[in-house]
Protein backbone atom coordinates (compact mmCIF):
# COMPACT_ATOMS: atom_id res chain seq x y z
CA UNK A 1 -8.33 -12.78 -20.85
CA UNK A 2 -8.83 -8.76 -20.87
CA UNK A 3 -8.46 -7.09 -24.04
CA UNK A 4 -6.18 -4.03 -24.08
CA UNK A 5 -6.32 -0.94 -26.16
CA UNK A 6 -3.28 1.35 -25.97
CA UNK A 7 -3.88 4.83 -27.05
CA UNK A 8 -1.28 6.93 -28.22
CA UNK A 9 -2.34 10.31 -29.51
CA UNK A 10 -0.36 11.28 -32.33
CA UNK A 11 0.27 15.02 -33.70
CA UNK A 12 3.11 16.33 -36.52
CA UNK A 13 5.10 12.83 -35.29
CA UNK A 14 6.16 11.57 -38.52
CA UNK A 15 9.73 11.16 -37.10
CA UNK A 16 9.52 9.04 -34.15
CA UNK A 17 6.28 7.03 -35.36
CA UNK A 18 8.56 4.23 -37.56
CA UNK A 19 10.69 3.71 -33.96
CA UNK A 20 7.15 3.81 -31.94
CA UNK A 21 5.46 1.55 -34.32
CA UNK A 22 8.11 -1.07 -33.86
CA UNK A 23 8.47 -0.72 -30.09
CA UNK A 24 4.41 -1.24 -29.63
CA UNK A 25 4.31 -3.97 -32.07
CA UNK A 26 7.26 -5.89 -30.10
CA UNK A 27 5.26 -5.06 -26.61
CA UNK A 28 1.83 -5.99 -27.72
CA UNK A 29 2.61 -9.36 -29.19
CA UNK A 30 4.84 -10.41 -26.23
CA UNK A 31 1.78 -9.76 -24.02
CA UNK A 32 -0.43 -12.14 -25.90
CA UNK A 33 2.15 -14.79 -26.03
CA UNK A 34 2.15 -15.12 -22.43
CA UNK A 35 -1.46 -14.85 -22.29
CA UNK A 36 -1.35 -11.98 -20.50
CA UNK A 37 -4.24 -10.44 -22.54
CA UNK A 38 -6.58 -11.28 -25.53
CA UNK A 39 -5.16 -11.53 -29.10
CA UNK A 40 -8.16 -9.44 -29.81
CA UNK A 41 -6.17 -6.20 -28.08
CA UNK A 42 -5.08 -3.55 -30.35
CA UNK A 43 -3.07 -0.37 -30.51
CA UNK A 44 -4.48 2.74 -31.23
CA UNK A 45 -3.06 5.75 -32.72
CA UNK A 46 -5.18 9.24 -32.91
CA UNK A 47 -3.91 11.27 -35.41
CA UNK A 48 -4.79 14.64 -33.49
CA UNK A 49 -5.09 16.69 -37.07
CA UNK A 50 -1.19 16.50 -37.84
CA UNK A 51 0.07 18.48 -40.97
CA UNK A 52 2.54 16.42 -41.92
CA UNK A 53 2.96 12.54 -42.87
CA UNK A 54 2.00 11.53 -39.58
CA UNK A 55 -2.08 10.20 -41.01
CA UNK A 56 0.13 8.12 -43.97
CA UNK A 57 2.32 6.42 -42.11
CA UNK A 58 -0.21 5.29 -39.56
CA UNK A 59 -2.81 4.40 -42.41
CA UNK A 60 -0.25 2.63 -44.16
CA UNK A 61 0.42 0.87 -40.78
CA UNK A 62 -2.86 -0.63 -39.89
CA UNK A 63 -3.28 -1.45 -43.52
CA UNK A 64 -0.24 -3.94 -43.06
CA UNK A 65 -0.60 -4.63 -39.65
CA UNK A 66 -4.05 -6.14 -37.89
CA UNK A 67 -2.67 -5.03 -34.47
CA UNK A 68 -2.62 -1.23 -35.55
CA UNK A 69 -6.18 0.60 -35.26
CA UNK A 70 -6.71 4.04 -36.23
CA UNK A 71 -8.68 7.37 -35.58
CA UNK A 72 -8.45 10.60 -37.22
CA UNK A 73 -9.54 13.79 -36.05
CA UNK A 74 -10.90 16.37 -38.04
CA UNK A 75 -8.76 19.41 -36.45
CA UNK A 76 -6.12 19.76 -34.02
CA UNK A 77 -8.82 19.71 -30.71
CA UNK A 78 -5.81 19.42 -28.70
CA UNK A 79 -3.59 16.40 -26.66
CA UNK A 80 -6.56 15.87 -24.19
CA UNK A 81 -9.00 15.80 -26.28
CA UNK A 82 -7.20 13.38 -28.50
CA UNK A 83 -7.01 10.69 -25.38
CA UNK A 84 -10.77 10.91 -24.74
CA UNK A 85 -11.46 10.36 -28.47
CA UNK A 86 -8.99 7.11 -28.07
CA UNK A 87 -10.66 5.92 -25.50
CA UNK A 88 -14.95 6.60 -25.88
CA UNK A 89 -14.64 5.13 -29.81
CA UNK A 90 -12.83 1.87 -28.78
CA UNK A 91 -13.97 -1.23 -26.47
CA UNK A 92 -12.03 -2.73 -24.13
CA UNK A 93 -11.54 -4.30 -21.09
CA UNK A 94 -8.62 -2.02 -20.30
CA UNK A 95 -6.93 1.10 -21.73
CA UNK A 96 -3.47 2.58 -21.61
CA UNK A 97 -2.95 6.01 -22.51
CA UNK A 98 0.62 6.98 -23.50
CA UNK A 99 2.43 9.70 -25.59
CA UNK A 100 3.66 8.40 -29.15
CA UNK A 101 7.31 10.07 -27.89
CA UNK A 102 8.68 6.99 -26.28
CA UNK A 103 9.70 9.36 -23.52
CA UNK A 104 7.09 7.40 -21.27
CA UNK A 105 8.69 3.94 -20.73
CA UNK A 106 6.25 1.51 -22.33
CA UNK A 107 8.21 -1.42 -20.28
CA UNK A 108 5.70 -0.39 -17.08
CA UNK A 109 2.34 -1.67 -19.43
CA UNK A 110 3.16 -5.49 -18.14
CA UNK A 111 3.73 -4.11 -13.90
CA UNK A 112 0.35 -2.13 -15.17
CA UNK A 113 -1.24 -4.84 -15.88
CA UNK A 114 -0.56 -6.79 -12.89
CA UNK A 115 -1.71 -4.06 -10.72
CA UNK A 116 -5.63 -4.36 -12.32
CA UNK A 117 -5.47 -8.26 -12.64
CA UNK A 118 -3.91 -9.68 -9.71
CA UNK A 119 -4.52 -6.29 -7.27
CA UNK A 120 -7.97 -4.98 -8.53
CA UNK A 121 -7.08 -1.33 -9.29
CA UNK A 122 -9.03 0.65 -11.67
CA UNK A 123 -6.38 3.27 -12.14
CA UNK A 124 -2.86 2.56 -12.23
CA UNK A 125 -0.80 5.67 -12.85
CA UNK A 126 3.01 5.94 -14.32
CA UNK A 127 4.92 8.21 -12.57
CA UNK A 128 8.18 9.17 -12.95
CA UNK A 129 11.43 8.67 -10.69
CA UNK A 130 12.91 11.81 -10.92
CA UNK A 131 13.20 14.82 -13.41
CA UNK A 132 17.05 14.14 -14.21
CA UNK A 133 16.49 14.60 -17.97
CA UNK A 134 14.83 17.43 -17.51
CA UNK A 135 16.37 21.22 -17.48
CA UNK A 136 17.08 23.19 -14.23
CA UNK A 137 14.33 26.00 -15.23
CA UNK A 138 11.13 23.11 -16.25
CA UNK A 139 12.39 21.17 -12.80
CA UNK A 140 11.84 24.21 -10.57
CA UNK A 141 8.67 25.21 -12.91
CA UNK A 142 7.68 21.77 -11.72
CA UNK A 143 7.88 21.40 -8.15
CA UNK A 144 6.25 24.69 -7.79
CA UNK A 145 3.73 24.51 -10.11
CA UNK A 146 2.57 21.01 -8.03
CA UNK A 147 3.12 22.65 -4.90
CA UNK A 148 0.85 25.61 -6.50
CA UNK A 149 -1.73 22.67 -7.08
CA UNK A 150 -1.53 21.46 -3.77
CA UNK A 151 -2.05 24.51 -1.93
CA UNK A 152 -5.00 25.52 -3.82
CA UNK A 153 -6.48 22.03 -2.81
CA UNK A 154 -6.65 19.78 -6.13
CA UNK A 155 -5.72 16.31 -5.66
CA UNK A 156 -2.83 15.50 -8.08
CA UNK A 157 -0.38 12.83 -8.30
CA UNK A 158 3.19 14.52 -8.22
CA UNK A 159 5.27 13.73 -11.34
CA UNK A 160 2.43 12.23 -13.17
CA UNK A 161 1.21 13.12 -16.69
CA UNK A 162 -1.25 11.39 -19.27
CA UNK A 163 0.64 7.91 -18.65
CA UNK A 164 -1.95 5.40 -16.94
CA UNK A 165 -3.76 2.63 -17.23
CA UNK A 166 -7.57 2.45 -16.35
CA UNK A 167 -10.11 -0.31 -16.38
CA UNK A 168 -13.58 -0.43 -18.27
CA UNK A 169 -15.07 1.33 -15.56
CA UNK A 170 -12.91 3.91 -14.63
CA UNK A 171 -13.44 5.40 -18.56
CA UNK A 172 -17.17 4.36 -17.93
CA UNK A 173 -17.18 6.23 -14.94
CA UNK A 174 -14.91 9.64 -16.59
CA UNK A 175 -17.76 9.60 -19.34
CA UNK A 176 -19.98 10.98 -16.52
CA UNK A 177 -17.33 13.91 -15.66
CA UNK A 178 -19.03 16.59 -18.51
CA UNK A 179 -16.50 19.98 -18.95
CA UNK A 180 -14.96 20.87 -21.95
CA UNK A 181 -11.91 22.30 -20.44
CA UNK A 182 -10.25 19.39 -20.07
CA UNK A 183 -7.09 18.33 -17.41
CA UNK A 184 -7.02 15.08 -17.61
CA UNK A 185 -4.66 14.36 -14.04
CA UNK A 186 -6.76 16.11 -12.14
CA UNK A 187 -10.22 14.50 -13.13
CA UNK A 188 -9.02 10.85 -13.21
CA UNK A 189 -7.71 10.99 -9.53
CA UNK A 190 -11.53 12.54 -8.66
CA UNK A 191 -12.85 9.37 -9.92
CA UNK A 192 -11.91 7.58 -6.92
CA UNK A 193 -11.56 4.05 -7.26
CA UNK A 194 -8.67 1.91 -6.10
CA UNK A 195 -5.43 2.73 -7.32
CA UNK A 196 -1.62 2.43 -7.52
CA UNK A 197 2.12 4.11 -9.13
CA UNK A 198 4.05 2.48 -11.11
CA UNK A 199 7.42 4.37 -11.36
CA UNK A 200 9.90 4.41 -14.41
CA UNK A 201 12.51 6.97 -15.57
CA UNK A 202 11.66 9.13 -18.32
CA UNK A 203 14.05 8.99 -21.34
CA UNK A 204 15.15 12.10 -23.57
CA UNK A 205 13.40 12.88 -27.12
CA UNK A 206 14.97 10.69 -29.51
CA UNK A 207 13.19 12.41 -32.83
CA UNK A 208 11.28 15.19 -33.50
CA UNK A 209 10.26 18.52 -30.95
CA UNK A 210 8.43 18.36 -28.10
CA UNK A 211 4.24 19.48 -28.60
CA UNK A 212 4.44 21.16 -25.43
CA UNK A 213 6.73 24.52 -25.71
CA UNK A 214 6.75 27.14 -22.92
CA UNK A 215 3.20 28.40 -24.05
CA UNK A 216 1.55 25.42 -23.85
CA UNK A 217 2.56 24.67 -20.92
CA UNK A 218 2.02 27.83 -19.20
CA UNK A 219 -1.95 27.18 -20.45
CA UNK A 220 -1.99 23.63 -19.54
CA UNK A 221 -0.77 24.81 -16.08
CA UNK A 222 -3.28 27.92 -15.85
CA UNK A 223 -6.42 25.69 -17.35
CA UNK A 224 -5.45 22.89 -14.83
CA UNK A 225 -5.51 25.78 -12.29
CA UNK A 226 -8.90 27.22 -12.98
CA UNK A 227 -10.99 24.44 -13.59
CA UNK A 228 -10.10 23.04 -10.36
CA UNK A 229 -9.92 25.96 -8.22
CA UNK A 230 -11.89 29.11 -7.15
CA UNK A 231 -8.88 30.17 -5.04
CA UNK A 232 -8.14 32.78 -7.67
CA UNK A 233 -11.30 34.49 -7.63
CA UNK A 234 -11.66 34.68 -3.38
CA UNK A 235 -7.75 36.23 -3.81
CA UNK A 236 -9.69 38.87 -5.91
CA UNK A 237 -12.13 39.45 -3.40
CA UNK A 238 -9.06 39.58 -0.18
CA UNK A 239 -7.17 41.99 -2.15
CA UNK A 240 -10.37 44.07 -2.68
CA UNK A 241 -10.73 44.06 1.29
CA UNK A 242 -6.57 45.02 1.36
CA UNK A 243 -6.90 47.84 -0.86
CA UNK A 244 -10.16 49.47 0.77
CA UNK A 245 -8.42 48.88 3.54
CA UNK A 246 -4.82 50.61 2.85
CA UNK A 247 -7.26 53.23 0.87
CA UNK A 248 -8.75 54.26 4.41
CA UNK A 249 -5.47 54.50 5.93
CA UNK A 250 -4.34 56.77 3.15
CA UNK A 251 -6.92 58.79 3.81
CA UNK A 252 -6.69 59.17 7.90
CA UNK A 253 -2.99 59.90 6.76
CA UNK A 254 -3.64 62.52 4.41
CA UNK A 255 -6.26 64.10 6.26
CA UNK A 256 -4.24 64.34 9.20
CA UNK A 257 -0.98 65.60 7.31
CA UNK A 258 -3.82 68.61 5.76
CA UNK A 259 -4.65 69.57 9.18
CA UNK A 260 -1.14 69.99 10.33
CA UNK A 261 0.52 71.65 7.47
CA UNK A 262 -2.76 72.58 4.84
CA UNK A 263 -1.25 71.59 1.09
CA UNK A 264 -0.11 68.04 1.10
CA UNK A 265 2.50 67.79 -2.19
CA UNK A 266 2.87 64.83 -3.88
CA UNK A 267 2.10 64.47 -7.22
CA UNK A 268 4.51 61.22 -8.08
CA UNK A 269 3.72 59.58 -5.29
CA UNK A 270 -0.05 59.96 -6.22
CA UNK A 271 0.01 59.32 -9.79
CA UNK A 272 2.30 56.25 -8.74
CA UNK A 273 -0.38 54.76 -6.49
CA UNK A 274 -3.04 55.10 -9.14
CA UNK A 275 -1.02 53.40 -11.45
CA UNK A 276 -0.57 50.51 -8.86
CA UNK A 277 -4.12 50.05 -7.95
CA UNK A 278 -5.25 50.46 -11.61
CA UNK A 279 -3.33 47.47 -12.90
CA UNK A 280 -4.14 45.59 -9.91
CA UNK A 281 -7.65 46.25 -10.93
CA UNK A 282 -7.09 45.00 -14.49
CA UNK A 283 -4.99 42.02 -13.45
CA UNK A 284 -8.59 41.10 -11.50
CA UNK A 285 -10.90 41.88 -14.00
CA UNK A 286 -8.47 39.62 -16.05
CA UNK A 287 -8.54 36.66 -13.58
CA UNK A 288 -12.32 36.93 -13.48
CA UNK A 289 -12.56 37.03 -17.27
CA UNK A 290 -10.97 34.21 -17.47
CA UNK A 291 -13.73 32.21 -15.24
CA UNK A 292 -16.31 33.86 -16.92
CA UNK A 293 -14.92 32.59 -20.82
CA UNK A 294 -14.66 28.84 -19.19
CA UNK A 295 -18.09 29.56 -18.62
CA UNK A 296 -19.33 30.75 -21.79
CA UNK A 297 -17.06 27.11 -23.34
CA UNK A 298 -18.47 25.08 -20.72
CA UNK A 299 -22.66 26.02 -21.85
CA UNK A 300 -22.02 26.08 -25.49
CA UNK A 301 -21.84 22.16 -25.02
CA UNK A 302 -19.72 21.99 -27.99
CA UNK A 303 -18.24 18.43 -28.89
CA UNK A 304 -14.51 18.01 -26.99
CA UNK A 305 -13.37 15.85 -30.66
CA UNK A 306 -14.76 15.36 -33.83
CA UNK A 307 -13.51 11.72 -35.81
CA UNK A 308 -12.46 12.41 -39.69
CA UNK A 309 -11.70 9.18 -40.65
CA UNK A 310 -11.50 5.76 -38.39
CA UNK A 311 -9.21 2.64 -39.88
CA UNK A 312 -9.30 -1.34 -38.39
CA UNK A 313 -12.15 -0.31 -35.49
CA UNK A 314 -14.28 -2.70 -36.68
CA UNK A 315 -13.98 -4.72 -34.30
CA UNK A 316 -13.37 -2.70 -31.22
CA UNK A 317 -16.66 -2.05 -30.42
C-alpha cells in the first residue's frame, strides 16, 4: 500500500484548525480502513510563521494524535513556499497539497487516489466546478486573468489552485525546477507526466479571513505573469517601435504645418504629449525593473523556507 502525506500549510488559522483537524482525522483513518493506503500515512500541517495560536494548537495536536505531523517555519516565507517545505522534508509515496480552509473539498483525496493507483497519473489536479461562491468582481478578475495567462502562452489549468495530488516522482522531478519566485500551477503542469481533473465545488469560508486579500492576489497574479512570460518585455520593445514611429509622423506634421504658416502654437498640446510619452517611459522602465529584481532574487540562491521546529517526522523520512 502507498503511504500518503497530506500537506496543509497553515498561517494565523487558529479558527478553522479545531474543524480542519477533525475533518482530516475522519478522512485519513477511513482511507486506511479500506486499505486504501498505509497506516504509516500522516497529515502534515506547516505552520507558515503564524502570530497567533495557530503553532499550539497544532503542537498540541500531534502530541495527542500519531496521525498529525508537524513543521514550523521560521518566518512567514509565504503560501508557496510553505507547500514545498511540506513536501521536500516528508517521505512518501504520494502527496496531497491542500489549504487548511476547508474551502477545497477534501472528499476528492479518495477519486485522487484512484486516479494514481488504478490510472497511473503522476499529477492529479482539483479543479473547481464553477466560481458560484465567489463575488461578481474576483469571477471576472478570474476569467481574464486565465485568459491573460493563456494568451501570453503559459500552460495553466483553468480554475485550478494549490489543490493536487502528485506521486513520488512528480515532487522528485519539481526538486529539479530551481527559481525562487515561486507559482506553483504553472511549474507543476511543466513537469509533464500523465495527468487528470478531479472536479468539486468550492465551499464558502466557514472561520477566519481569507490570506489572500486584493494585494496578494494582484502579486500572485503579476509574479505568475513574469516568471513565465517575456511577453511584457517584447511589448516594451513594440511600443518603443510605435512611439518612434508616431514621433516621425509628428515631426513630418509639424514641419510641414512650419512651412505653410511659420509659428506652429501649441503649447498644451505639447506639454500634454510629453507628459504621455514620459509616463509611458516610466511604466517601461518599471516593467523592466521588475525582470531585472527577479533576477537579482533568482542569483542570490537564497533558501525558498527555512524549518524552526519539526514535531512526529520521525518517521517520514
Amino acid at each position: 500500500m502507498k503511504k500518503l502525506i497530506i500537506i496543509l500549510p497553515c498561517y494565523n488559522e487558529e479558527e478553522i484548525l479545531p474543524r480542519t483537524i477533525k475533518k482530516m482525522e475522519s478522512l485519513l483513518r477511513g482511507l486506511i480502513k479500506n486499505k486504501k493506503i498505509s497506516p504509516a500515512s500522516r497529515i502534515c500541517f506547516v505552520d507558515d510563521g503564524s502570530e497567533d495560536k495557530t503553532w499550539k494548537i497544532i503542537a498540541d495536536t500531534c502530541a495527542d494524535n500519531k496521525l498529525f505531523c508537524a513543521l514550523k517555519l521560521s518566518r512567514n516565507f509565504g503560501h508557496q513556499s510553505a507547500i514545498l517545505a511540506g513536501m521536500y522534508d516528508t517521505a512518501a509515496d504520494i502527496y496531497v497539497t491542500i489549504d487548511a480552509d476547508l474551502q477545497d473539498n477534501p472528499d476528492c483525496i479518495p477519486q485522487m487516489l484512484d486516479e494514481v493507483v488504478k490510472n497511473g497519473c503522476d499529477i492529479v489536479y482539483g479543479v473547481r466546478n464553477s466560481r458560484k461562491s465567489d463575488s461578481f468582481f474576483k469571477r471576472a478578475t478570474a476569467l481574464l486573468y486565465y485568459r491573460l495567462l493563456k494568451v501570453l502562452g503559459l500552460n495553466i489549468v483553468y480554475n485550478h489552485a494549490d489543490f493536487r495530488m502528485m506521486t513520488k516522482r512528480a515532487v522528485e522531478t519539481l526538486k529539479r525546477f530551481p527559481e525562487r519566485n515561486l507559482f506553483l500551477r504553472a511549474i507543476v503542469p511543466l513537469i509533464g507526466f500523465k495527468s487528470a481533473n478531479v472536479f468539486y465545488d468550492r465551499t464558502p469560508r466557514t472561520a477566519g479571513e481569507t490570506k489572500y486579500p486584493l494585494k496578494s492576489m494582484i502579486a500572485l497574479a503579476w509574479n505568475g505573469i513574469s516568471n513565465f512570460s517575456i511577453v511584457p518585455l517584447r511589448l516594451v520593445t513594440f511600443t518603443g517601435f510605435f512611439v518612434c514611429f508616431i514621433s516621425l509622423c509628428f515631426i513630418a506634421y509639424v514641419i510641414y504645418r512650419w512651412s505653410l504658416q511659420g509659428t506652429i502654437v501649441g503649447w498644451a498640446s505639447t506639454v500634454t504629449i510629453i507628459t504621455m510619452f514620459s509616463g509611458l517611459q516610466l511604466l517601461s522602465l518599471g516593467i523592466i525593473g521588475e525582470y531585472m529584481a527577479k533576477i537579482f532574487m533568482e542569483v542570490k540562491q537564497r533558501p525558498s523556507f527555512i524549518i524552526d521546529d519539526k514535531i512526529g517526522l520521525e518517521d517520514t523520512k
